[in-house]
C-alpha atoms as a PDB file:
ATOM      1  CA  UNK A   1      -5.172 -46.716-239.221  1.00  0.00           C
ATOM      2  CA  UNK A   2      -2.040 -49.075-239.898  1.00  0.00           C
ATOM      3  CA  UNK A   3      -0.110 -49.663-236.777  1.00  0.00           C
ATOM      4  CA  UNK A   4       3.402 -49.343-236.830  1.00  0.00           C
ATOM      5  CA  UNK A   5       5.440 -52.528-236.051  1.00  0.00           C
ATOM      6  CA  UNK A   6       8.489 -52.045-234.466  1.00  0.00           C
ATOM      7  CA  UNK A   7       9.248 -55.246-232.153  1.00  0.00           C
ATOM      8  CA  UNK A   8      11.000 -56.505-235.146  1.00  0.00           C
ATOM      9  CA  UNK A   9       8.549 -58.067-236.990  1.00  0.00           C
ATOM     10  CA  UNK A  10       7.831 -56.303-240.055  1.00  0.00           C
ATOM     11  CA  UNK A  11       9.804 -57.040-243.510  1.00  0.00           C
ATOM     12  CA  UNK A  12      13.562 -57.892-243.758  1.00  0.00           C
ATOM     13  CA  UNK A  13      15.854 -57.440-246.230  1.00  0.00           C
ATOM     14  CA  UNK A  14      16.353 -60.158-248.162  1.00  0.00           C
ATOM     15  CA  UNK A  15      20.043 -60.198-248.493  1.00  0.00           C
ATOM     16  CA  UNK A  16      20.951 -58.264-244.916  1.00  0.00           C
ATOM     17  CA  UNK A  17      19.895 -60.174-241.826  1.00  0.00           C
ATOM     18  CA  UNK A  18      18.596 -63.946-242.947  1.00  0.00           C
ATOM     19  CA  UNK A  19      22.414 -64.127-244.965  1.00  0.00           C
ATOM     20  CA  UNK A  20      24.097 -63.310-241.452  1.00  0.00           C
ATOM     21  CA  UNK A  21      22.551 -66.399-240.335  1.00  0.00           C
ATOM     22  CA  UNK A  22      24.048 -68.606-243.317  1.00  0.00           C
ATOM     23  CA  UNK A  23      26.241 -71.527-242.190  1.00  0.00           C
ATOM     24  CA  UNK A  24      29.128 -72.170-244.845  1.00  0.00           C
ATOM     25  CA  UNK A  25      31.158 -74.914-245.210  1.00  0.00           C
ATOM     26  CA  UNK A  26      34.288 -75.795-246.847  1.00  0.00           C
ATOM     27  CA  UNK A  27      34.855 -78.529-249.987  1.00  0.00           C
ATOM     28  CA  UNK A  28      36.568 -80.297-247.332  1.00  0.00           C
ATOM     29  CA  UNK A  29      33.934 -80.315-244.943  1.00  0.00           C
ATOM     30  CA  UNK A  30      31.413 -80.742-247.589  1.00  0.00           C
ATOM     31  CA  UNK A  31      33.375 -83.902-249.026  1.00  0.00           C
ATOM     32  CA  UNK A  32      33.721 -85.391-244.997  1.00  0.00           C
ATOM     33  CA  UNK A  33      29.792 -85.126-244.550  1.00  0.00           C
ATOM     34  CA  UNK A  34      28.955 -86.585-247.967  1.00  0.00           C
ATOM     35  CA  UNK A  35      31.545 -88.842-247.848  1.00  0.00           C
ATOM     36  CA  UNK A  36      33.291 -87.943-251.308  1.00  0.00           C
ATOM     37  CA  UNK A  37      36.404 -86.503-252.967  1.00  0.00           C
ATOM     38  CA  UNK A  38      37.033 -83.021-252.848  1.00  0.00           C
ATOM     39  CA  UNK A  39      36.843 -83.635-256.592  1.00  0.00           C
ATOM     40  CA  UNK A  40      33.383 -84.407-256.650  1.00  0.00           C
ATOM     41  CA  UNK A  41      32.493 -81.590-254.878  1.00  0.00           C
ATOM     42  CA  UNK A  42      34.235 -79.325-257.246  1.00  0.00           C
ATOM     43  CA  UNK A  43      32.175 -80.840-260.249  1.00  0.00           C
ATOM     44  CA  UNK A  44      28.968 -80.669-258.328  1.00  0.00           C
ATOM     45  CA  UNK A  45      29.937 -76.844-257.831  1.00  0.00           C
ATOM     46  CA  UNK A  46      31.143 -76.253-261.061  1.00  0.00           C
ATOM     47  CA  UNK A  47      27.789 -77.627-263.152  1.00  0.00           C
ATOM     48  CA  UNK A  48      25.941 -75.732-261.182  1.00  0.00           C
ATOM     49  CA  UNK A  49      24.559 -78.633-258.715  1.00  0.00           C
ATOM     50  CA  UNK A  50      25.506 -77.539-255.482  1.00  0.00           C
ATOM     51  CA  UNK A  51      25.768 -73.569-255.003  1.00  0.00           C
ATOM     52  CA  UNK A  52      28.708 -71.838-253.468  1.00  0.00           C
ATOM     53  CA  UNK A  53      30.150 -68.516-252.675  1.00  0.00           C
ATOM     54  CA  UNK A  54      33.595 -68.047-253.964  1.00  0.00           C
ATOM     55  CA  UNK A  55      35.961 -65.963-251.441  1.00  0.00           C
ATOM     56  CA  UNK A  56      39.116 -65.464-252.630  1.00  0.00           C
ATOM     57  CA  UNK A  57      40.645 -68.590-254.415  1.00  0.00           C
ATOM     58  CA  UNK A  58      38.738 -71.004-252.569  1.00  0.00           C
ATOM     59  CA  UNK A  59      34.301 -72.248-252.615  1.00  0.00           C
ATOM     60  CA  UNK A  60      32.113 -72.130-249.209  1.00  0.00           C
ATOM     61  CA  UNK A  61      28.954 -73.765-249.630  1.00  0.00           C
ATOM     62  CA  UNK A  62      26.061 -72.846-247.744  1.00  0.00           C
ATOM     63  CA  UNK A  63      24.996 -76.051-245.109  1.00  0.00           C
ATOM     64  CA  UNK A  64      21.456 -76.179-246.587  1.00  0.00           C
ATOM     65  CA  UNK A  65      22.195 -76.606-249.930  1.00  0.00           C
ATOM     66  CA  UNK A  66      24.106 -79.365-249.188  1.00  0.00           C
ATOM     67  CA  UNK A  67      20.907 -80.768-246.893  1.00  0.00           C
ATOM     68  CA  UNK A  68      18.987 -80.012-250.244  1.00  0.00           C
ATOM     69  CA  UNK A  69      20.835 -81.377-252.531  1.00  0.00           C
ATOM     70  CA  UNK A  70      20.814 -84.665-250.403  1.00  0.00           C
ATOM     71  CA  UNK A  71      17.276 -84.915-250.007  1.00  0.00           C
ATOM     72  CA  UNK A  72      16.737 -84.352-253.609  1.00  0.00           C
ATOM     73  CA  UNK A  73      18.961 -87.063-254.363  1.00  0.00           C
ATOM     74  CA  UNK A  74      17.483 -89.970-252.297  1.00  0.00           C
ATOM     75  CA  UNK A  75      16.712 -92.934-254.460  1.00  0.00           C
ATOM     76  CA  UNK A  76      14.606 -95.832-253.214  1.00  0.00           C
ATOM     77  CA  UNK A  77      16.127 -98.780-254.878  1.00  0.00           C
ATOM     78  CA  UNK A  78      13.171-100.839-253.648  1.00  0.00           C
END
């Protein structure tokens, strides 16, 4: 007979409880850690490079996208 798991470790909603955990940053703060224009950040968002929740008037983008996006755009020059 299946056992019943109720310590928490059975399924989770996809959208509920791992989105509560979501770090967002501002274009600002996005620009500071990349070290570009707010500009540039925009266009990333915009062509659909970087993704970004749009609250009101203004873009937060989620902190591991922008650790993604990084590491996807490492190029060894060597």
């Amino acid at each position: 007979m299946p056992q019943n798991n109720t310590a928490g470790s059975g399924p989770r909603r996809a959208d509920g409880d791992n989105l509560a955990r979501v770090q967002f940053l501002t274009v600002a703060e996005v620009a500071a850690a990349m070290r570009v224009s707010k500009m540039t950040v925009y266009r990333l968002v915009h062509n659909g490079e970087l993704p970004a929740v749009r609250v009101g008037r203004s873009f937060r983008v989620p902190e591991d996208a922008v650790h993604e996006y990084l590491r996807g755009s490492y190029f060894d020059a060597g």
